[in-house]
PDB file of N, CA and C in Angstrom:
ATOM      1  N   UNK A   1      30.820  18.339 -28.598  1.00  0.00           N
ATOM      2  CA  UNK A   1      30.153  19.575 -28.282  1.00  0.00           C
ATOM      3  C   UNK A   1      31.140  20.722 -28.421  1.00  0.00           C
ATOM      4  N   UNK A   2      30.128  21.743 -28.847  1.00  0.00           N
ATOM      5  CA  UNK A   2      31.346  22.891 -29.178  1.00  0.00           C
ATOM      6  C   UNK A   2      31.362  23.821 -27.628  1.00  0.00           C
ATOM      7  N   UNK A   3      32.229  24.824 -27.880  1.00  0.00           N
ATOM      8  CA  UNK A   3      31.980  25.636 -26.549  1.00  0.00           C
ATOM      9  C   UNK A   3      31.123  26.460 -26.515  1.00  0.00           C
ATOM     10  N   UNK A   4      30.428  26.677 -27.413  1.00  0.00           N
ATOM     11  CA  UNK A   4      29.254  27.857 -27.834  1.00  0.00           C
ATOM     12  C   UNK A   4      28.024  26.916 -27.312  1.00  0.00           C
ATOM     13  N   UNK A   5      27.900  25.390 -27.495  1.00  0.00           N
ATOM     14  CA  UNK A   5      26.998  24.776 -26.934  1.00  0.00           C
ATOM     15  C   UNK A   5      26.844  24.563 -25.277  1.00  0.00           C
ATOM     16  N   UNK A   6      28.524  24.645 -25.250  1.00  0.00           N
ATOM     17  CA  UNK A   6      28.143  24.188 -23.399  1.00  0.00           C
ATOM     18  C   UNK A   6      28.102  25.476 -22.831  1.00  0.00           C
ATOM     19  N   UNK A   7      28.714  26.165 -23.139  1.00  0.00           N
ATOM     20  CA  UNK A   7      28.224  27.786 -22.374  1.00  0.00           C
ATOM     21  C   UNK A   7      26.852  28.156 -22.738  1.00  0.00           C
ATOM     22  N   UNK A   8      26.213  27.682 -24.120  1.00  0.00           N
ATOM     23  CA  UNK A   8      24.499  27.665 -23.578  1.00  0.00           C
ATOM     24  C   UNK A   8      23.949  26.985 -22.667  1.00  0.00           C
ATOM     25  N   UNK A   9      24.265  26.343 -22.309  1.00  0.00           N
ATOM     26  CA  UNK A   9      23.735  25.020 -21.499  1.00  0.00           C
ATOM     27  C   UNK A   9      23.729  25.283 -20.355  1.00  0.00           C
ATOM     28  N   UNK A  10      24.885  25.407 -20.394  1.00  0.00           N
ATOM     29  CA  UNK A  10      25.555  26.114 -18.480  1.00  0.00           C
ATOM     30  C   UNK A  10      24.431  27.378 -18.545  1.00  0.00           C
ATOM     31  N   UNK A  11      24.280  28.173 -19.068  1.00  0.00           N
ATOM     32  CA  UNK A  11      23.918  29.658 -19.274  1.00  0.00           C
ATOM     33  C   UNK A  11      22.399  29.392 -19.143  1.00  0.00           C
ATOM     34  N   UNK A  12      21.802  28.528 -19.306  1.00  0.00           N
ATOM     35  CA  UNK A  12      20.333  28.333 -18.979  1.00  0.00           C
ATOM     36  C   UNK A  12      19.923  28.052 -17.920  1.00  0.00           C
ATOM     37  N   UNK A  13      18.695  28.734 -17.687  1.00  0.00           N
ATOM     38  CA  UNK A  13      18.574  29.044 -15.970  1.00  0.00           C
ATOM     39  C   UNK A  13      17.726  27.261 -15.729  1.00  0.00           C
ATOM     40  N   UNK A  14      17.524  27.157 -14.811  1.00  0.00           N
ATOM     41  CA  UNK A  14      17.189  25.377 -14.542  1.00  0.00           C
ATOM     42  C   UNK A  14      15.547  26.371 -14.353  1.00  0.00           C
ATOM     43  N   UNK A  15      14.665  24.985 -14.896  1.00  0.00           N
ATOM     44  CA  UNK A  15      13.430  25.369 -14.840  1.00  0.00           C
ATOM     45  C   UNK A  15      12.886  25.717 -13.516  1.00  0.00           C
ATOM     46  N   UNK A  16      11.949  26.810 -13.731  1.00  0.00           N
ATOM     47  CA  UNK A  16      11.177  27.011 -12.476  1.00  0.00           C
ATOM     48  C   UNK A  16       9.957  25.967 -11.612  1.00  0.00           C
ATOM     49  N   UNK A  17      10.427  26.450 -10.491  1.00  0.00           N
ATOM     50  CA  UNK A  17       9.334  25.086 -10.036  1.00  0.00           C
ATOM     51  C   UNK A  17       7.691  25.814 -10.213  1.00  0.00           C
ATOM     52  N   UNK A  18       7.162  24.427 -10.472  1.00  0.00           N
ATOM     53  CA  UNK A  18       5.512  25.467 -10.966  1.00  0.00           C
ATOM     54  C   UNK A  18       4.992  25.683  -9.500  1.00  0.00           C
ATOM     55  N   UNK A  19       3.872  26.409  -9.293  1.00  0.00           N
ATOM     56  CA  UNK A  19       3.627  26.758  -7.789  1.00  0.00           C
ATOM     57  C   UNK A  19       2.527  25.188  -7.420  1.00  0.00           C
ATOM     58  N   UNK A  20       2.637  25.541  -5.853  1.00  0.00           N
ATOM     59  CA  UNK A  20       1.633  24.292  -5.308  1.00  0.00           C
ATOM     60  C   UNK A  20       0.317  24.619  -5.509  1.00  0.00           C
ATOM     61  N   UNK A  21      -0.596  23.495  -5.479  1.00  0.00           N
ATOM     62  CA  UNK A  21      -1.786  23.826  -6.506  1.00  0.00           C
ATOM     63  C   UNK A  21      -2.832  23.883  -5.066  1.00  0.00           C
ATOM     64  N   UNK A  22      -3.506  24.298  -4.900  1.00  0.00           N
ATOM     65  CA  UNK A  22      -4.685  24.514  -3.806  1.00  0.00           C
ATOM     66  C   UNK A  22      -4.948  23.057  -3.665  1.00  0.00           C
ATOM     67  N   UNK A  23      -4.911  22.889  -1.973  1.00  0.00           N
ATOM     68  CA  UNK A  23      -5.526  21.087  -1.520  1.00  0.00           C
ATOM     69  C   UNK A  23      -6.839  20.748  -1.964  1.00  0.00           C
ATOM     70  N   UNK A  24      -7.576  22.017  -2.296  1.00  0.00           N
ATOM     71  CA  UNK A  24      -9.029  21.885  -2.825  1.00  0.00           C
ATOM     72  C   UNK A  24      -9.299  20.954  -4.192  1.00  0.00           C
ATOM     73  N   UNK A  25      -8.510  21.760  -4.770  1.00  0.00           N
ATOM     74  CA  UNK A  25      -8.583  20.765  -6.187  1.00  0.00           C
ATOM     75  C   UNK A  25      -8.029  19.721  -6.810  1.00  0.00           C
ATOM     76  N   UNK A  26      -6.860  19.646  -5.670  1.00  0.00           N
ATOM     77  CA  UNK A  26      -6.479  18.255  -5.726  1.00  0.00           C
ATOM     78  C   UNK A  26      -6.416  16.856  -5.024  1.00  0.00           C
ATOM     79  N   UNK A  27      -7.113  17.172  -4.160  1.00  0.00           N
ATOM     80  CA  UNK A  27      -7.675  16.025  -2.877  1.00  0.00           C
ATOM     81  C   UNK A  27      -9.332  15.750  -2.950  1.00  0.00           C
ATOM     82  N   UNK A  28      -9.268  14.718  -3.088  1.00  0.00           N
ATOM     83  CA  UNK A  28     -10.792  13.885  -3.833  1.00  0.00           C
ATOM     84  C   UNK A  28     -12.104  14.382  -2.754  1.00  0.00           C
ATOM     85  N   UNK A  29     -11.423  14.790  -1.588  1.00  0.00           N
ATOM     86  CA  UNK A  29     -12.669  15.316  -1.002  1.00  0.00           C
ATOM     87  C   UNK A  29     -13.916  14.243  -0.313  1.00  0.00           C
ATOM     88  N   UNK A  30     -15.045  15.199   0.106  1.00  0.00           N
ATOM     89  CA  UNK A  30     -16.318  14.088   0.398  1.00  0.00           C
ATOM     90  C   UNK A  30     -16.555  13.126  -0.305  1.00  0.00           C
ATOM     91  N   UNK A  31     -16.899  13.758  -1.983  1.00  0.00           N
ATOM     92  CA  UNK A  31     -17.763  13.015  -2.827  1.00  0.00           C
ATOM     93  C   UNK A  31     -16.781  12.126  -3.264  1.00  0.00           C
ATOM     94  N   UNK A  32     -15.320  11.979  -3.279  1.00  0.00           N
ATOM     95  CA  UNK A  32     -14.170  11.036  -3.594  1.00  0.00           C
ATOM     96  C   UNK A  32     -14.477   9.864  -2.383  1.00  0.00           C
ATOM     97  N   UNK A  33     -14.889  10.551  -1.538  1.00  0.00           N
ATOM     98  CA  UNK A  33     -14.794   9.721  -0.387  1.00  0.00           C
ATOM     99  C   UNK A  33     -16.115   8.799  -0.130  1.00  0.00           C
ATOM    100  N   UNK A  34     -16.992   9.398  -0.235  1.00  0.00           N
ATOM    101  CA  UNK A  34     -18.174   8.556  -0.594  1.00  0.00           C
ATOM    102  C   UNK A  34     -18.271   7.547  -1.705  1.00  0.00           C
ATOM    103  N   UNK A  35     -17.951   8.072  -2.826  1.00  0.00           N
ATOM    104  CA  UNK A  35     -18.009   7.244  -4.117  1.00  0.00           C
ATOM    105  C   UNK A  35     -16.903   5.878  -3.821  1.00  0.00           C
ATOM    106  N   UNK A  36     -16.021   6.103  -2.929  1.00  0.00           N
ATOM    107  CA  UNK A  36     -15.054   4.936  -2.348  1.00  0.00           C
ATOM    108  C   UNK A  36     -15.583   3.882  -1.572  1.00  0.00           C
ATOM    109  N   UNK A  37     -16.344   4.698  -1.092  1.00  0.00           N
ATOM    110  CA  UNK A  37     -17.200   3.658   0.247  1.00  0.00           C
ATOM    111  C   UNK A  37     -18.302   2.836  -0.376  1.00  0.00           C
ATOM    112  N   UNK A  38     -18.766   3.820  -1.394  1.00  0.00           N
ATOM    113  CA  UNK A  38     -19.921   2.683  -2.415  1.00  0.00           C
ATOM    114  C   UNK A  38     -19.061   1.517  -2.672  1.00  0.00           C
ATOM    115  N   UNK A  39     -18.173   1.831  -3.222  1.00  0.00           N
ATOM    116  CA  UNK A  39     -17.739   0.701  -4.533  1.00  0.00           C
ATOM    117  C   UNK A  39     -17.484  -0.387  -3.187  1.00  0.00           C
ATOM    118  N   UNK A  40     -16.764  -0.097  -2.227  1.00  0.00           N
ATOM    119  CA  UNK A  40     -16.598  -1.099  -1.400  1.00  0.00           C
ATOM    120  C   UNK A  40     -17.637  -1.690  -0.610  1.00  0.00           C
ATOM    121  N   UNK A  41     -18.508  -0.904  -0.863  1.00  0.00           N
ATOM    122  CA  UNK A  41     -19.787  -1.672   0.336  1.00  0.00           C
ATOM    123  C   UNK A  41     -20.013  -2.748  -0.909  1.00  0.00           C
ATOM    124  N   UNK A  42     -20.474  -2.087  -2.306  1.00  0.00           N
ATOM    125  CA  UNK A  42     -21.218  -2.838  -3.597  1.00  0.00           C
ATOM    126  C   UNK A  42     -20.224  -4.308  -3.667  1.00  0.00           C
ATOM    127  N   UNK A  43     -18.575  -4.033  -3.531  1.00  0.00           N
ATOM    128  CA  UNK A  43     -17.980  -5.462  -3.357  1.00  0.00           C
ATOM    129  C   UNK A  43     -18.363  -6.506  -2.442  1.00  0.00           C
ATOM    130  N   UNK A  44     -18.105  -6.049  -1.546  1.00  0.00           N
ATOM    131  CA  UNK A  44     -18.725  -6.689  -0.277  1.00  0.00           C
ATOM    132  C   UNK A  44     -20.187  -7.327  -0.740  1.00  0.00           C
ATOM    133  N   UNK A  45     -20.726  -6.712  -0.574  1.00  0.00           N
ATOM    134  CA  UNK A  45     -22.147  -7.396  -1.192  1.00  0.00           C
ATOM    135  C   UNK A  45     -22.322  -8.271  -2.167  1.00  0.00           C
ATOM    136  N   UNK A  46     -22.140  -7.731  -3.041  1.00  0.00           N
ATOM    137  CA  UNK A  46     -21.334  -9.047  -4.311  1.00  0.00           C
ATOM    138  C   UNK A  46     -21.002 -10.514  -3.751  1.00  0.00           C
ATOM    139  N   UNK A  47     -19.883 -10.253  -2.753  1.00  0.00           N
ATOM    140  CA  UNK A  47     -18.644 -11.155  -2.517  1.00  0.00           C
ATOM    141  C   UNK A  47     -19.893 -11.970  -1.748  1.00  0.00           C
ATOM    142  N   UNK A  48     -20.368 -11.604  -1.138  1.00  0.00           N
ATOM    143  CA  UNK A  48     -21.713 -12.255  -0.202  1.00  0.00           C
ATOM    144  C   UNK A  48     -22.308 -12.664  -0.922  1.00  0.00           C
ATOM    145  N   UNK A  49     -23.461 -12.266  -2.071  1.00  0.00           N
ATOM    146  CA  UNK A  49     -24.255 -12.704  -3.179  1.00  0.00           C
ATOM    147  C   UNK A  49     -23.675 -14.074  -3.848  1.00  0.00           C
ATOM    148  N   UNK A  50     -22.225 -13.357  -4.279  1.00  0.00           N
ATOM    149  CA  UNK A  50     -21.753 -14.885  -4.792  1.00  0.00           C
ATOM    150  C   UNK A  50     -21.826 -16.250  -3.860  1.00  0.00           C
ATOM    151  N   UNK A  51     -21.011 -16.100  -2.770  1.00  0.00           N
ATOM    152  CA  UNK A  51     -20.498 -16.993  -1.826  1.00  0.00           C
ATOM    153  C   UNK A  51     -22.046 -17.491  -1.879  1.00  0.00           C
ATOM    154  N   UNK A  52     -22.961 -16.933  -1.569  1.00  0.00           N
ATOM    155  CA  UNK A  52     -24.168 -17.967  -1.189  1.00  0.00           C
ATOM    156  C   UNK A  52     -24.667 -18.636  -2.261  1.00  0.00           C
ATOM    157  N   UNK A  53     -25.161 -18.193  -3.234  1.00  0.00           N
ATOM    158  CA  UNK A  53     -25.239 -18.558  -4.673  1.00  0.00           C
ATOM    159  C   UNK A  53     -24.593 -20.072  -4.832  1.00  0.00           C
ATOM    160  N   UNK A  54     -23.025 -19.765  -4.402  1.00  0.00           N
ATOM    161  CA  UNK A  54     -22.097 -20.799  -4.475  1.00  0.00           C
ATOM    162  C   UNK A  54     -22.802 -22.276  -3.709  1.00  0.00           C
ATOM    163  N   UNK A  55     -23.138 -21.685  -2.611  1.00  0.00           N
ATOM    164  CA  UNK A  55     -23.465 -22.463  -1.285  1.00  0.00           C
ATOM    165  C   UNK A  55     -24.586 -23.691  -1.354  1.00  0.00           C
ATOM    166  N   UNK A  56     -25.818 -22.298  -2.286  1.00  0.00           N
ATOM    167  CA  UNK A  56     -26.790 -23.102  -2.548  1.00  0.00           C
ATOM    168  C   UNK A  56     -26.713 -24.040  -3.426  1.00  0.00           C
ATOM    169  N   UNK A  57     -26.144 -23.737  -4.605  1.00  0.00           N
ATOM    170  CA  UNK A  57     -25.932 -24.686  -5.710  1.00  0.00           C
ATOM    171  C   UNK A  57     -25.410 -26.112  -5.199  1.00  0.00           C
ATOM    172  N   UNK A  58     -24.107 -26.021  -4.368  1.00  0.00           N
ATOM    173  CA  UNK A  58     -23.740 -26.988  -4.356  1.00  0.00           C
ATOM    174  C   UNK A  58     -24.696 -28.194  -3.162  1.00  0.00           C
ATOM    175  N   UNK A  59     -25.132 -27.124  -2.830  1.00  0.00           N
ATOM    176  CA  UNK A  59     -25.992 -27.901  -1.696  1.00  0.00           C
ATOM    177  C   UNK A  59     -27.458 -28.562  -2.278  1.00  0.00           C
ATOM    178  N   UNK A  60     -27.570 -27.980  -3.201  1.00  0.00           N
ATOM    179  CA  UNK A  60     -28.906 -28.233  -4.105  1.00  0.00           C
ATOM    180  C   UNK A  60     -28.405 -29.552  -4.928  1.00  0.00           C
ATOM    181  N   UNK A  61     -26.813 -29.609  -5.316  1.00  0.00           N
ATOM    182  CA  UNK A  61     -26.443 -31.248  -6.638  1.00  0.00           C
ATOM    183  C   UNK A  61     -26.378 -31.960  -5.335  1.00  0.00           C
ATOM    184  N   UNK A  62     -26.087 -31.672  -3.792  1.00  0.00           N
ATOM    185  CA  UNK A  62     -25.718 -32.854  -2.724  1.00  0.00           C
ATOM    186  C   UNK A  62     -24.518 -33.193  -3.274  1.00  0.00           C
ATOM    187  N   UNK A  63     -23.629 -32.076  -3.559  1.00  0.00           N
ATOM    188  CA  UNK A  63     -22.150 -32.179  -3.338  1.00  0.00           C
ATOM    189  C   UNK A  63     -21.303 -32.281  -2.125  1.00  0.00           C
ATOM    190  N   UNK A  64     -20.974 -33.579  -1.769  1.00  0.00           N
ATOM    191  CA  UNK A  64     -20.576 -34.210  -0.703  1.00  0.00           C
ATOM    192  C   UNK A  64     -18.929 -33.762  -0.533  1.00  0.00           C
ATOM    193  N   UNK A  65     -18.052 -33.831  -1.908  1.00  0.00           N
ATOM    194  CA  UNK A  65     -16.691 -33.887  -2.396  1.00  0.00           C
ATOM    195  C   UNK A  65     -16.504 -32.867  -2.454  1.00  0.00           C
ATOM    196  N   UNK A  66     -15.349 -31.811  -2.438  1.00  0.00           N
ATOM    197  CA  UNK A  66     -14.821 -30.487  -3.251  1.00  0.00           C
ATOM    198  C   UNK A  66     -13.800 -31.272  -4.459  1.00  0.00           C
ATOM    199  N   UNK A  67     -13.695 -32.889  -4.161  1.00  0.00           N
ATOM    200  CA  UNK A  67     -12.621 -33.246  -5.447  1.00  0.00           C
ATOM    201  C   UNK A  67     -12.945 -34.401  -6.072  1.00  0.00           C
ATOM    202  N   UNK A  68     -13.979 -34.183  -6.877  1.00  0.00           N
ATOM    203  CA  UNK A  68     -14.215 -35.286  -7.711  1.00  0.00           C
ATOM    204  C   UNK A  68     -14.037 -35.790  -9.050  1.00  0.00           C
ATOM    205  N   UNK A  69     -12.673 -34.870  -9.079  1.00  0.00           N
ATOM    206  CA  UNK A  69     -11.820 -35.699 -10.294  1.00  0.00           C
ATOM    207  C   UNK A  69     -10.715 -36.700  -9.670  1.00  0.00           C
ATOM    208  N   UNK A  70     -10.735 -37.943 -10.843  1.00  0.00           N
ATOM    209  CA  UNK A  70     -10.135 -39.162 -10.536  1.00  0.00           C
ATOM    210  C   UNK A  70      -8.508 -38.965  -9.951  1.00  0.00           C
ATOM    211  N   UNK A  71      -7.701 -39.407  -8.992  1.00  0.00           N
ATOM    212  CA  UNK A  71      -6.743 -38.647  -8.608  1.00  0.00           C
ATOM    213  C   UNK A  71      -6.016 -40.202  -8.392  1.00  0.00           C
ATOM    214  N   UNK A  72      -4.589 -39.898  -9.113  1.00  0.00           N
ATOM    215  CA  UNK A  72      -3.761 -40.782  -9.473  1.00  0.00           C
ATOM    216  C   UNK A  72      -3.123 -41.071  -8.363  1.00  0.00           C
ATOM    217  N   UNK A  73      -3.343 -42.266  -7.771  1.00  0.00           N
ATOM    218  CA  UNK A  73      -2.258 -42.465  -6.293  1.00  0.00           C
ATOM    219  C   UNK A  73      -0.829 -42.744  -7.147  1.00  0.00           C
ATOM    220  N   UNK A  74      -0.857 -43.610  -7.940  1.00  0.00           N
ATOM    221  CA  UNK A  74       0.404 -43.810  -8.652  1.00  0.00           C
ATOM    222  C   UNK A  74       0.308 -43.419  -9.956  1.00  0.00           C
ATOM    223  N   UNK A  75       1.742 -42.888 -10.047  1.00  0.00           N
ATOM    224  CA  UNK A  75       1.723 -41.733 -10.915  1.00  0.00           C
ATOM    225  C   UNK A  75       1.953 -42.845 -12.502  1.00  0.00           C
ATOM    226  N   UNK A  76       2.001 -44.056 -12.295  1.00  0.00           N
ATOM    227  CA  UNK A  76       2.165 -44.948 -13.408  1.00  0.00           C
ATOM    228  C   UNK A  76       0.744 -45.728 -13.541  1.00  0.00           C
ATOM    229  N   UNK A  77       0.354 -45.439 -12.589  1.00  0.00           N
ATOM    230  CA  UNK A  77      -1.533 -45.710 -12.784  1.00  0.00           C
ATOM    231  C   UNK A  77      -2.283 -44.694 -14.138  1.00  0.00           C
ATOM    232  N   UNK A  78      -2.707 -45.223 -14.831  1.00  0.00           N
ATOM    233  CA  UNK A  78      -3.687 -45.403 -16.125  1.00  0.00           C
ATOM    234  C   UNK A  78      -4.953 -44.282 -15.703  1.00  0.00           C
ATOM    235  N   UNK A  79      -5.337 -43.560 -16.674  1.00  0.00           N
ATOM    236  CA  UNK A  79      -6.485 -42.735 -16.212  1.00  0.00           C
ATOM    237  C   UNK A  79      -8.000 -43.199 -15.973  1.00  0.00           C
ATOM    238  N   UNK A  80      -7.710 -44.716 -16.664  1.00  0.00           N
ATOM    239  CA  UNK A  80      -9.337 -45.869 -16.930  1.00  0.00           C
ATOM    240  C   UNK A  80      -8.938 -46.505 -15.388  1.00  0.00           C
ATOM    241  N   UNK A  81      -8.047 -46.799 -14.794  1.00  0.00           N
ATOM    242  CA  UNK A  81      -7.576 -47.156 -13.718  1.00  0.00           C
ATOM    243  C   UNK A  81      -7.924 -46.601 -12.807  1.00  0.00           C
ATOM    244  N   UNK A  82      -7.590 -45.366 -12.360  1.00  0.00           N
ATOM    245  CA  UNK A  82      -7.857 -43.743 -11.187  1.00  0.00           C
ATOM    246  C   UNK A  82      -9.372 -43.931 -11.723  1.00  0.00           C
ATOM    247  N   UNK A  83      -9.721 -43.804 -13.155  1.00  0.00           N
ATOM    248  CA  UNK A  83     -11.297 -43.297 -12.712  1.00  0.00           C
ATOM    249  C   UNK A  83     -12.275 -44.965 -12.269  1.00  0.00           C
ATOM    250  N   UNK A  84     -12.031 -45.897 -12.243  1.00  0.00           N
ATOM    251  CA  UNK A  84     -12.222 -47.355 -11.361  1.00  0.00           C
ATOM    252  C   UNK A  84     -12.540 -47.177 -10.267  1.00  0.00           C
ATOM    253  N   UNK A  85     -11.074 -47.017  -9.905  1.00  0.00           N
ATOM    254  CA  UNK A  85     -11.169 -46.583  -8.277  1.00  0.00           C
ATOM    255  C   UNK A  85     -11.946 -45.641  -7.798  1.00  0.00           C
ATOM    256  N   UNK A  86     -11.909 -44.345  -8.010  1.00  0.00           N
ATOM    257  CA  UNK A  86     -13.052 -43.378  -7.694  1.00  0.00           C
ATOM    258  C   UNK A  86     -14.256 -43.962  -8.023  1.00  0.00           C
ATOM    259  N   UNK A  87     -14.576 -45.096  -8.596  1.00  0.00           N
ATOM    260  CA  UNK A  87     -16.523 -45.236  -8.704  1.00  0.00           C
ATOM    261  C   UNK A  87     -16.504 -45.899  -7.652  1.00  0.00           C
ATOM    262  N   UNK A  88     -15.453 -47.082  -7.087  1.00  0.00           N
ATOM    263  CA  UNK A  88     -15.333 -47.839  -6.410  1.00  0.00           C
ATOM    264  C   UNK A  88     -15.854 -47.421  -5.285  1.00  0.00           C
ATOM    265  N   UNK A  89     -15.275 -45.796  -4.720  1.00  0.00           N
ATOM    266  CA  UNK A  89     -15.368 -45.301  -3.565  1.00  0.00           C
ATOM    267  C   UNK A  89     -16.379 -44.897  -3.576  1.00  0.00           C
ATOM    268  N   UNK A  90     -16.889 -43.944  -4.656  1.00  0.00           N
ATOM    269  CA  UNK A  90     -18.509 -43.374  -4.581  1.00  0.00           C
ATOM    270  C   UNK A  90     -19.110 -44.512  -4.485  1.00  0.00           C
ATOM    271  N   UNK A  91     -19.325 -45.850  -4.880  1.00  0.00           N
ATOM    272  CA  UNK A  91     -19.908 -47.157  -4.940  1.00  0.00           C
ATOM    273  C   UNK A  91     -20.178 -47.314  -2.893  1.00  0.00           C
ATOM    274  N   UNK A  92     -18.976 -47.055  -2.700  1.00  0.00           N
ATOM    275  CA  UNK A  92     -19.062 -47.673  -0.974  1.00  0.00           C
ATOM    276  C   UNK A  92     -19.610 -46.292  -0.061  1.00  0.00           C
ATOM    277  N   UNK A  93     -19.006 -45.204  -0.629  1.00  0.00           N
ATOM    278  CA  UNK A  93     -19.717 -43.782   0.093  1.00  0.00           C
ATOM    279  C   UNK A  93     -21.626 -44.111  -0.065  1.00  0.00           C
ATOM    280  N   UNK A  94     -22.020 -44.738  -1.240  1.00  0.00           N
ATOM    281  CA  UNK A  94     -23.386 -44.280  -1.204  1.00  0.00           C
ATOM    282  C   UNK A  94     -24.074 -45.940  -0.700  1.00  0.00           C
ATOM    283  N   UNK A  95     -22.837 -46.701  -0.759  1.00  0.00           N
ATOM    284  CA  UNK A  95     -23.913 -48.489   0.507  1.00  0.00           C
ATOM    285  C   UNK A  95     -23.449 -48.061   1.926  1.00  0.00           C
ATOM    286  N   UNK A  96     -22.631 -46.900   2.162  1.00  0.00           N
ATOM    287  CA  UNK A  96     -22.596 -46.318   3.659  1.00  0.00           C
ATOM    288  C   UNK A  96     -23.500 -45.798   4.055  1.00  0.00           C
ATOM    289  N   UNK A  97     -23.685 -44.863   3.474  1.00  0.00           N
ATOM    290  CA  UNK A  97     -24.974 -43.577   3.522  1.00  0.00           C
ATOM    291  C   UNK A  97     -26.844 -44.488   3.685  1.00  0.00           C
TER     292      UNK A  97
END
């Protein structure tokens, strides 16, 4: 840098700060505030809609299990093996029932 550059540099005034802007137009206000409360009531509702939806369905196949994929007690057990055993058990769950 030459000295003609840094004495511009130095010599430039530091930017002005811009002014503060009215809370009016920048704070979301009622209708920010309402339109917030929709979206969250509309989730909520949803989240309910689903969950039951969920509820019924499974209650409608007489889904007894949340895990009815074949599950390897030993990890050197065969996948024709694990799925054996699991009929085995549904076999004795449904001469219980």
């Amino acid at each position: 840098m030459t000295m003609a550059t840094i004495a511009l540099w130095v010599a430039t005034a530091p930017p002005s700060q811009a002014p503060i802007p009215d809370e009016e137009l920048v704070t979301p206000g009622t209708i920010g505030f309402l339109v917030t409360l929709a979206v969250v009531i509309a989730g909520v509702v949803l989240a309910n809609l689903a969950a039951r939806k969920v509820r019924k369905i499974r209650a409608r196949d007489g889904a007894v299990e949340s895990n009815v994929l074949p599950v390897r007690v030993d990890p050197r057990q065969s996948r024709e093996e694990a799925e054996s055993i699991m009929e085995q058990k549904q076999r004795n769950q449904k001469d219980e029932s």
